[in-house]
Protein backbone atom coordinates (compact mmCIF):
# COMPACT_ATOMS: atom_id res chain seq x y z
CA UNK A 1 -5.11 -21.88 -46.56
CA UNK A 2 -2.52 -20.00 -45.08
CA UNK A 3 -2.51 -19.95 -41.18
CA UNK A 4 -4.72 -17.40 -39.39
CA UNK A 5 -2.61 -14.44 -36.84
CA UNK A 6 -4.42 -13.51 -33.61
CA UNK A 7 -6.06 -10.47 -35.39
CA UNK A 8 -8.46 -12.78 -37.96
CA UNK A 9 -9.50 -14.98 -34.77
CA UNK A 10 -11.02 -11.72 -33.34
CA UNK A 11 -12.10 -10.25 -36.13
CA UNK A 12 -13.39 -13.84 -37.40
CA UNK A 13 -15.38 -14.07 -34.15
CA UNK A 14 -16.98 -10.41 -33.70
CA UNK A 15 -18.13 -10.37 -36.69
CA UNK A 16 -20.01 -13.90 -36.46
CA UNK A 17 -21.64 -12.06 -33.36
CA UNK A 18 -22.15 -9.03 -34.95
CA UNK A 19 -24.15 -11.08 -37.35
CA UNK A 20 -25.98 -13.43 -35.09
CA UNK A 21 -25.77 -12.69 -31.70
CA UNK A 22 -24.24 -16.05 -31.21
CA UNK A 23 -21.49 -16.18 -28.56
CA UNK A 24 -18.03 -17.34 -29.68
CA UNK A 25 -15.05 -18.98 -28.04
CA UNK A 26 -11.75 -20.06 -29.10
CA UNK A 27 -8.97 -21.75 -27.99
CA UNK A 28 -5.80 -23.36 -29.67
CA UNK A 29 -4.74 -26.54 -30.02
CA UNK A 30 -2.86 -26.10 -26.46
CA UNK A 31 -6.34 -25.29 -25.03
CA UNK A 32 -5.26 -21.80 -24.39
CA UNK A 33 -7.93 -19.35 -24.88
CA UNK A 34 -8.08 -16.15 -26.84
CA UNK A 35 -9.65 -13.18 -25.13
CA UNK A 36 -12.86 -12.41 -26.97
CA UNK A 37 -15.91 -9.99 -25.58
CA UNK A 38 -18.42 -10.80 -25.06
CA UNK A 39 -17.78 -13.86 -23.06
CA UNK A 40 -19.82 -17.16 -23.18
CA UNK A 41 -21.90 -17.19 -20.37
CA UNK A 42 -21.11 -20.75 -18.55
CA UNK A 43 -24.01 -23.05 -17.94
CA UNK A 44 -25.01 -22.99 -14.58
CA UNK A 45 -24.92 -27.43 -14.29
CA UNK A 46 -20.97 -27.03 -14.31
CA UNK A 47 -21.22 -29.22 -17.56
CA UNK A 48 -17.98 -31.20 -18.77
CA UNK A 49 -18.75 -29.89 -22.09
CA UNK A 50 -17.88 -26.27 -20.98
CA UNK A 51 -13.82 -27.45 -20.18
CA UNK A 52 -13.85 -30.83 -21.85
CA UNK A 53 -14.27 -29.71 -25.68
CA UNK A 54 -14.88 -32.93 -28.35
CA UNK A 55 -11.39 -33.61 -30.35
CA UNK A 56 -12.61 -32.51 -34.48
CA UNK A 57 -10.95 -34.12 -37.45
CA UNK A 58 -12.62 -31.65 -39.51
CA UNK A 59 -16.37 -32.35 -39.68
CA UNK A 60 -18.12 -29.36 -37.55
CA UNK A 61 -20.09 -31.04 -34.94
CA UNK A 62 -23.24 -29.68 -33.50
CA UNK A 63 -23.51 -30.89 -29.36
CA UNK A 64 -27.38 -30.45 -28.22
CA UNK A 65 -27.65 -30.89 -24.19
CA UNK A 66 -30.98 -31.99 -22.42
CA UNK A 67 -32.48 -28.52 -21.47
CA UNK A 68 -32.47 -27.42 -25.06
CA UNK A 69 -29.01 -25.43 -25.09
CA UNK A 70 -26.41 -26.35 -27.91
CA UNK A 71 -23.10 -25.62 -29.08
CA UNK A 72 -21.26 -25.45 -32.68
CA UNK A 73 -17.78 -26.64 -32.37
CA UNK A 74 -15.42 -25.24 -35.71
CA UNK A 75 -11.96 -27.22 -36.71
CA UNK A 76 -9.41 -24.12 -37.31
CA UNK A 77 -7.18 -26.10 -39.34
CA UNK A 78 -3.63 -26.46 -37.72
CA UNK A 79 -4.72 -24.13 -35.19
CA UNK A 80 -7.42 -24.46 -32.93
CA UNK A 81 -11.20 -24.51 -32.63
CA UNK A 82 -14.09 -22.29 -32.62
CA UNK A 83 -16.88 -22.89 -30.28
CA UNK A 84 -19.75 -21.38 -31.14
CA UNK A 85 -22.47 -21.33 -28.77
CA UNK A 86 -24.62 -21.50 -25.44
CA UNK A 87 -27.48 -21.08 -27.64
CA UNK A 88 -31.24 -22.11 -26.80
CA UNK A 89 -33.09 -24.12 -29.36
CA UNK A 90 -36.52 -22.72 -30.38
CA UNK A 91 -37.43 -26.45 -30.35
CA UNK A 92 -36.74 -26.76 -26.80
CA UNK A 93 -39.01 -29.04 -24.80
CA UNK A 94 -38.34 -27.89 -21.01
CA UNK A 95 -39.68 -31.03 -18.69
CA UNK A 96 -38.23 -29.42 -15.38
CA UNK A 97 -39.80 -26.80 -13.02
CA UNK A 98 -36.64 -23.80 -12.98
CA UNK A 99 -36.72 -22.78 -9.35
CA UNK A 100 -33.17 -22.00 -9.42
CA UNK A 101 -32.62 -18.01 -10.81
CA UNK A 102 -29.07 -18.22 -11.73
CA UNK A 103 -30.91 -20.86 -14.68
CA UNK A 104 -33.12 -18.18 -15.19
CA UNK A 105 -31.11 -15.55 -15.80
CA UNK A 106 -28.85 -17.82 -18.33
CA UNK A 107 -31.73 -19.35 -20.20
CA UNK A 108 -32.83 -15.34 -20.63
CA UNK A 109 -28.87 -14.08 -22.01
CA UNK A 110 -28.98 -16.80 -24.65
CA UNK A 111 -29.75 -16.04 -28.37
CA UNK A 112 -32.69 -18.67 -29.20
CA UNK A 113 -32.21 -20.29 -32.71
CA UNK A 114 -32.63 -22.83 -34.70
CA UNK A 115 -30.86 -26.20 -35.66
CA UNK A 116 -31.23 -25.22 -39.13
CA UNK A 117 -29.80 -21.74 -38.77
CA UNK A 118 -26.47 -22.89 -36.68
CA UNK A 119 -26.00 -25.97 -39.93
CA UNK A 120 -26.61 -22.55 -41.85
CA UNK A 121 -23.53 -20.99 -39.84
CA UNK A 122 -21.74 -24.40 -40.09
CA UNK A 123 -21.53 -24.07 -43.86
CA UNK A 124 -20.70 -20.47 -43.74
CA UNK A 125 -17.54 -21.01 -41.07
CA UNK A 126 -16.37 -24.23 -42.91
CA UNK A 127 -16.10 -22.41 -46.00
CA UNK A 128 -14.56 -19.44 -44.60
CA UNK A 129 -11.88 -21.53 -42.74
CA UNK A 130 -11.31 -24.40 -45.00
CA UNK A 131 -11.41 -22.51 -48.33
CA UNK A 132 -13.61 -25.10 -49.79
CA UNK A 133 -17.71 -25.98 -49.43
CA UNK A 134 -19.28 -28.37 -46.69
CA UNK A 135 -20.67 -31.06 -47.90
CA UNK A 136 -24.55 -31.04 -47.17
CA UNK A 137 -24.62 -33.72 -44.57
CA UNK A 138 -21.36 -33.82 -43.32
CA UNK A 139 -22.00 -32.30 -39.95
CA UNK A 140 -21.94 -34.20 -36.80
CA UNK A 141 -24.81 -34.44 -34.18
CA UNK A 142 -24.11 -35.89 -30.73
CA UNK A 143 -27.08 -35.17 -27.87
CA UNK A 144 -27.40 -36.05 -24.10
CA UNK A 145 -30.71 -36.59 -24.57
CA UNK A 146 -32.25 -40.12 -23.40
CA UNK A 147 -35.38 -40.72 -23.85
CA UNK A 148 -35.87 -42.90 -20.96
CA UNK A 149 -39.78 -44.17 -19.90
CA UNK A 150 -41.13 -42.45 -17.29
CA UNK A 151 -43.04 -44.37 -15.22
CA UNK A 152 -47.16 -43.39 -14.98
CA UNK A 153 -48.06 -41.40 -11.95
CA UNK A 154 -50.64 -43.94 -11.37
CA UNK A 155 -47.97 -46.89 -11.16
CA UNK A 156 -46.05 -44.96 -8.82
CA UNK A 157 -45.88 -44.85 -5.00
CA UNK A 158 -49.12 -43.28 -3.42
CA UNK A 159 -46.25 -40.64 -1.85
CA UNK A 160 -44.87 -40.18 -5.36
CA UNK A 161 -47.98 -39.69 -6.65
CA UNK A 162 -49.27 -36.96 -4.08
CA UNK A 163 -45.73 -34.96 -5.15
CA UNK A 164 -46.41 -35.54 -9.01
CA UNK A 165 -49.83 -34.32 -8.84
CA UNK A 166 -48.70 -31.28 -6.57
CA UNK A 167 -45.78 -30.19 -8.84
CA UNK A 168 -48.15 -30.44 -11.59
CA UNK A 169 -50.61 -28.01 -9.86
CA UNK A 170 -47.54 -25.43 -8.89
CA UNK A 171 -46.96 -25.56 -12.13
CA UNK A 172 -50.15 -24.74 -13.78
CA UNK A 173 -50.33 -21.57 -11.66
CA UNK A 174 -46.94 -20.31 -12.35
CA UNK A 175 -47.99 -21.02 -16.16
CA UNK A 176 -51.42 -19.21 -15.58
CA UNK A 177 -50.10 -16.26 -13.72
CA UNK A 178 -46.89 -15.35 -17.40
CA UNK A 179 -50.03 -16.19 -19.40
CA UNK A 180 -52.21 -13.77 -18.20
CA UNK A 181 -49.46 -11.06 -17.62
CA UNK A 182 -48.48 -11.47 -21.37
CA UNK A 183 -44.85 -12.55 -20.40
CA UNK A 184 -43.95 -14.91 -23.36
CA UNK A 185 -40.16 -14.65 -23.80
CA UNK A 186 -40.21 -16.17 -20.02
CA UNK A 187 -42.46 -19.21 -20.98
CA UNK A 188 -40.43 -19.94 -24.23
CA UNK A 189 -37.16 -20.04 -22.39
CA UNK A 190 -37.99 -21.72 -19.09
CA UNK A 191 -41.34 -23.60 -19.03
CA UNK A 192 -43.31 -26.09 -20.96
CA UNK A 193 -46.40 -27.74 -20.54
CA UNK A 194 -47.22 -30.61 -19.36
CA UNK A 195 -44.05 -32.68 -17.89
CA UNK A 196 -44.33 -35.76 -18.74
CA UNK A 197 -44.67 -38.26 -16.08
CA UNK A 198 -46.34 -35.71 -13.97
CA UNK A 199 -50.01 -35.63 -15.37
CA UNK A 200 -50.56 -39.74 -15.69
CA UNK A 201 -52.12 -40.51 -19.42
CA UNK A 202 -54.97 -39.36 -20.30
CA UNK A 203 -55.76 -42.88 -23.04
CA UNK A 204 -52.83 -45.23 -22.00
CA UNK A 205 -52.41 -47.52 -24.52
CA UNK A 206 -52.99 -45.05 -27.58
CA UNK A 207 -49.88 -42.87 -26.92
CA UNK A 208 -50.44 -40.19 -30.35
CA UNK A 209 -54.71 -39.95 -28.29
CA UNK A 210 -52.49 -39.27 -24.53
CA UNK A 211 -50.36 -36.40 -26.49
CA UNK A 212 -53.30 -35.46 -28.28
CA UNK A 213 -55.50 -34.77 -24.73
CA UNK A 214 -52.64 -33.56 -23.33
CA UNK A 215 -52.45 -30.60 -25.71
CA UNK A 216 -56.22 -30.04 -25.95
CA UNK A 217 -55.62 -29.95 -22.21
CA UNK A 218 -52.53 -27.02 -22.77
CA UNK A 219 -55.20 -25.42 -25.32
CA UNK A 220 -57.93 -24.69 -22.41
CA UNK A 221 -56.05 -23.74 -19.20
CA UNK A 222 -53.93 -21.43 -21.88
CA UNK A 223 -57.18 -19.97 -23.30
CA UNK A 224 -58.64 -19.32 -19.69
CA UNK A 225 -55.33 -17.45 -18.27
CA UNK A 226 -55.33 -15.36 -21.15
CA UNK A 227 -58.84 -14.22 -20.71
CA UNK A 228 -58.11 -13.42 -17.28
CA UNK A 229 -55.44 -11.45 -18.87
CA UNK A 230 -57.99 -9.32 -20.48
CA UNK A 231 -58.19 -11.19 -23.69
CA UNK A 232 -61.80 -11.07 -24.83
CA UNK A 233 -63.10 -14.44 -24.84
CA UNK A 234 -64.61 -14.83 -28.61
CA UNK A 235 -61.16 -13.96 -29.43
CA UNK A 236 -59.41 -16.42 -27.02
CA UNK A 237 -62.01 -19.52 -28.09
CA UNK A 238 -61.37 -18.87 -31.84
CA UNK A 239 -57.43 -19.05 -31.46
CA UNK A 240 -57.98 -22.29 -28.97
CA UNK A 241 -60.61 -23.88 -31.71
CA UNK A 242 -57.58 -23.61 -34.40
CA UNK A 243 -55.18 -24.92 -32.25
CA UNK A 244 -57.71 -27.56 -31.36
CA UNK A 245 -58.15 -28.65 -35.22
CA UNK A 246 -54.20 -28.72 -36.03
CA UNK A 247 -54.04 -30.63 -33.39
CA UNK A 248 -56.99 -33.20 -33.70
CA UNK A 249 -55.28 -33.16 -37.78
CA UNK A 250 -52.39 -34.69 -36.68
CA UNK A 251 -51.68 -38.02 -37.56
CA UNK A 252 -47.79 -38.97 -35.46
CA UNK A 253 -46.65 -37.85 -32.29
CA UNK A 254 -43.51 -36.13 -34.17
CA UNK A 255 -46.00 -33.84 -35.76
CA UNK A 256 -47.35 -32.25 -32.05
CA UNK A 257 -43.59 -32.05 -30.69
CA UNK A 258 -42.82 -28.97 -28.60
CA UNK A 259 -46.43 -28.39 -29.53
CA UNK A 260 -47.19 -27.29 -25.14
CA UNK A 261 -44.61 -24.19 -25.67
CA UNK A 262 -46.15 -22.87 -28.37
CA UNK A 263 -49.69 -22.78 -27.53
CA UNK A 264 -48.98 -21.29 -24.56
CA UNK A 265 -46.42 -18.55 -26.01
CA UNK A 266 -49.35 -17.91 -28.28
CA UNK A 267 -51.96 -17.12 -25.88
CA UNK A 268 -49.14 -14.65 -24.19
CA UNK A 269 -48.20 -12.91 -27.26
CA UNK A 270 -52.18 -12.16 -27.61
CA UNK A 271 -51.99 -10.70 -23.89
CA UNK A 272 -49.06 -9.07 -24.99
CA UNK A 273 -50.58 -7.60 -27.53
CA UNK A 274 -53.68 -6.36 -25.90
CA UNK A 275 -51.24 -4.92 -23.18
CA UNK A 276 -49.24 -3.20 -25.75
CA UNK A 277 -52.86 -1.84 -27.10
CA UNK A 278 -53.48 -0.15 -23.65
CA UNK A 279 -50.63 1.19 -22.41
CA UNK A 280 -48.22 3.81 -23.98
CA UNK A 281 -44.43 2.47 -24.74
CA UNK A 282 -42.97 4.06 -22.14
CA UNK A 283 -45.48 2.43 -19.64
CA UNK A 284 -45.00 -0.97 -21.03
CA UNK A 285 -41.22 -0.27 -21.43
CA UNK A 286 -41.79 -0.05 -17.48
CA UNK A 287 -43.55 -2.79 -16.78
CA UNK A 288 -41.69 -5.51 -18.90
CA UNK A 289 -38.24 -3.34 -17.11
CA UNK A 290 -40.60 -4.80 -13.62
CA UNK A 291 -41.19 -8.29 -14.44
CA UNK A 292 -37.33 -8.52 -15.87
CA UNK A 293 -35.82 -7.56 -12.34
CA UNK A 294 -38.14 -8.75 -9.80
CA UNK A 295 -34.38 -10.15 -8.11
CA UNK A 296 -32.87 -6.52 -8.34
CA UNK A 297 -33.48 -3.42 -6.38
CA UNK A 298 -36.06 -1.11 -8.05
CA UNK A 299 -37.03 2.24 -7.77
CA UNK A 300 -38.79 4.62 -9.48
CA UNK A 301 -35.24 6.04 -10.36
CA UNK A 302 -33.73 3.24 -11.41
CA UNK A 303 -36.64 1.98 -13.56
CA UNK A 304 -36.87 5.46 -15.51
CA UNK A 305 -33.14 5.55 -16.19
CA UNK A 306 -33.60 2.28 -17.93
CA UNK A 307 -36.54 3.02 -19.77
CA UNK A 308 -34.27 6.39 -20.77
CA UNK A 309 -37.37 8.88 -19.36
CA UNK A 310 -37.67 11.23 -16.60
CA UNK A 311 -39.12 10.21 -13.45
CA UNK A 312 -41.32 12.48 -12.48
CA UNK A 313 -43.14 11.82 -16.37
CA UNK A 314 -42.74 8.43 -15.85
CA UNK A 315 -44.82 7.99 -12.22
CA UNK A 316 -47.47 10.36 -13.22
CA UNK A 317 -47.69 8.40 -16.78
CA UNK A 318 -47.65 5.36 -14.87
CA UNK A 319 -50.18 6.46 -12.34
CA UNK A 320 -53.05 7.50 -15.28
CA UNK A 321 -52.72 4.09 -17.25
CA UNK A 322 -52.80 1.89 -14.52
CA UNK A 323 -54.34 3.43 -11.37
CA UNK A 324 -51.55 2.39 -9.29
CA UNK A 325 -48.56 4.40 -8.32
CA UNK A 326 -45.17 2.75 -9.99
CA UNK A 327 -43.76 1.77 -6.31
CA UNK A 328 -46.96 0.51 -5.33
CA UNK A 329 -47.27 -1.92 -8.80
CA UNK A 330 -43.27 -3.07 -7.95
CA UNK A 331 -44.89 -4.28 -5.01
CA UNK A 332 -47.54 -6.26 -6.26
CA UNK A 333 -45.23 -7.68 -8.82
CA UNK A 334 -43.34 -8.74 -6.44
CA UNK A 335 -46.00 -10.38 -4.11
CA UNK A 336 -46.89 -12.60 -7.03
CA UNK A 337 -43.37 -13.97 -7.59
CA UNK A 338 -43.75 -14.21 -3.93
CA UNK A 339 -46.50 -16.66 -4.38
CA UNK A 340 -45.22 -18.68 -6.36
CA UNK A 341 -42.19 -19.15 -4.13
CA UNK A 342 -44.10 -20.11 -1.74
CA UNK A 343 -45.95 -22.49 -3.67
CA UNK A 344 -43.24 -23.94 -5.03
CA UNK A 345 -40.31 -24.12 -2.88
CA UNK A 346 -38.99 -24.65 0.77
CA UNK A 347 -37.56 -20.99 1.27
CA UNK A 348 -38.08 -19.42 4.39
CA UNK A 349 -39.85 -16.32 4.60
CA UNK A 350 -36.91 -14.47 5.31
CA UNK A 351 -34.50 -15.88 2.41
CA UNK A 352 -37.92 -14.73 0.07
CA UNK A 353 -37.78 -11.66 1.40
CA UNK A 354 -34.22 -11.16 0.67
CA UNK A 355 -34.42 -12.40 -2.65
CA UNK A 356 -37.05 -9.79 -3.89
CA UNK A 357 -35.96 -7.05 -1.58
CA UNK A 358 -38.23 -6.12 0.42
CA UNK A 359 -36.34 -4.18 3.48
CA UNK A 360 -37.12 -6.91 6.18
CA UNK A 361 -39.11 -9.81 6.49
CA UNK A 362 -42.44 -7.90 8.68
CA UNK A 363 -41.99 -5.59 5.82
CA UNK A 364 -43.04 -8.36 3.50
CA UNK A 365 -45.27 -10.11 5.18
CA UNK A 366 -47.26 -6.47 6.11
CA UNK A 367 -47.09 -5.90 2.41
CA UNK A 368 -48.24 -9.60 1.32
CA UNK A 369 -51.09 -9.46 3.89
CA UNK A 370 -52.69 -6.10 2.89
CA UNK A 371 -52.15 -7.47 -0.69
CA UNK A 372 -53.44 -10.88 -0.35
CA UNK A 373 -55.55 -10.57 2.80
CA UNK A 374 -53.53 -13.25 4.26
CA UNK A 375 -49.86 -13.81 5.23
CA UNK A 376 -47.55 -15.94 3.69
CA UNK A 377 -47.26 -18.25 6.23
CA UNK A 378 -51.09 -19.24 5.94
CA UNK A 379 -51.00 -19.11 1.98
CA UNK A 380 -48.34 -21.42 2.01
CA UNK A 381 -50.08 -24.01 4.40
CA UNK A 382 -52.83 -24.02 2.14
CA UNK A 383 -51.58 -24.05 -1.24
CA UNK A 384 -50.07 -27.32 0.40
CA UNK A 385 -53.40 -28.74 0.38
């Protein structure tokens, strides 16, 4: 094929995201880059993989890392290399409790997609750029994923043990509270249910039974959050009774994979639903706009320019569907993350304060108390058991 000018690298790469939404880089064989927009967002672990890309004969290889991200690296030949990628695998399995936001807020920029659909791409790309088809199975797939064993919470240290049991707890709630506020893009992308290693095993030497319980487990607490929701509990039992039978169906552990996400980014959705059932768009343009930028400074200003209404429509709109004055429900949103911050992690109250913005730290704790009917410090000391 005849070499490639600067001009079909762009135009090569916009249009890939115009297509997918999938983020592209390029660089030559010098390892200079070419400027291309949007830029890859850079994974917040400072990952050799981001600097250090894998030298291609001319097999596309497809690079999964541990959290569920991946990236699509292209042979240009005689020229270069497309990288094609952060993406974040439907299929994801997230074992770790994200207290960190700058994880957050890349886990929530990337496209989510599929293994199948980025082979799809491979094929496409390949025979764009080699003039000639891919053969079927002639892509490469390296992962940092071990599967090491994790020891049972019941062999570990009585300390160890305490911690395991306590993370597992934090972690319920923060599950509970997206549940039952319908937020289901945030479960997909940063939580899953349980972490193994944290909840013991519930039948230890029958590991597809453990899995099994430990879904059926998923099923209820996800069922109960989402009737606290407002999900009407007939409706809530018959979705958790056909989870419970696909699940009692299967007959290998393969089969209830990444099973935890999905039950609980079904109960959500229904939430979601129901939420999208009461309110009008523009309120529930508002509130998603809410739980989005709980990190951010809001006002009822800023949230009605991005929802594209006026405010003065928006705050009496607001105020008739949910009995609460649009400042007054930023608060209580962000009381709740709040919570779970304190739950969770070591941050003084001033550094939470900061964080969600409140304009000083008696500020926050005034408006936690007449919110909770307690201040933070005391609902930390005894969410710590």
């Amino acid at each position: 094929m005849n070499r490639l000018s600067t001009s079909d690298l762009t135009q090569v790469a916009e249009h890939l995201y115009g297509m997918t939404g999938f983020f592209v880089t390029y660089r030559d064989r010098n390892g200079t880059p070419l400027a291309l927009r949007p830029e890859a967002p850079p994974h917040p672990g400072t990952l050799p993989i981001e600097n250090e890309w894998p030298v291609l004969k001319k097999t596309p290889l497809l690079y999964t890392l541990k959290d569920g991200t991946a990236y699509l690296f292209l042979d240009v030949p005689e020229q270069g290399m497309y990288r094609i990628g952060p993406v974040l695998l439907q299929s994801a399995l997230f074992r770790a409790h994200i207290q960190d936001e700058a994880y957050h807020q890349f886990y929530k920029v990337l496209p989510r997609t599929t293994e199948n659909r980025l082979i799809d791409c491979a094929h496409l790309m390949y025979r764009l750029l080699h003039g000639e088809p891919l053969p079927k199975r002639e892509i490469e797939q390296l992962s940092d994923i071990q599967e090491a064993e994790i020891p049972l919470v019941a062999d570990a240290p009585s300390h160890t043990g305490v911690t395991a049991y306590r993370k597992a707890w934090q972690r319920e709630q923060q599950i509970i509270d997206w549940i039952a506020t319908g937020q289901s893009e945030r479960l997909a992308t940063t939580y899953s249910l349980p972490a193994y290693g944290e909840f013991g095993t519930l039948a230890r030497h029958q590991p597809l039974r453990a899995e099994k319980n430990l879904l059926l487990g998923t099923v209820l607490l996800s069922a109960r959050a989402a009737i606290r929701g407002g999900l009407e509990p007939d409706e809530a039992f018959s979705l958790s009774d056909r989870m419970i039978e696909t699940i009692e169906a299967a007959t290998s552990i393969a089969e209830l994979r990444n099973r935890h996400v999905r039950i609980t980014v079904s109960f959500a959705e229904a939430v979601k639903e129901l939420q999208a059932l009461r309110h009008s768009p523009h309120v529930l343009a508002a509130i998603r706009y809410i739980q989005q930028h709980l990190y951010e400074p809001l006002s009822v200003s800023s949230i009605s320019q991005a929802i594209h209404v006026s405010s003065n429509y928006l705050s009496v709109l607001f105020k008739d569907e949910t009995g609460l004055p649009l400042a007054r429900y930023v608060i209580r949103e962000r009381i709740r993350e709040a919570k779970r911050l304190l739950r969770s992690s070591d941050d003084s109250l001033l550094t939470i304060s900061n964080k969600l913005h409140f304009s000083s730290q008696s500020h926050f704790s005034q408006a936690f108390k007449q919110t909770t009917g307690e201040t933070p410090t005391h609902y930390r000391q005894r969410s710590e058991f």
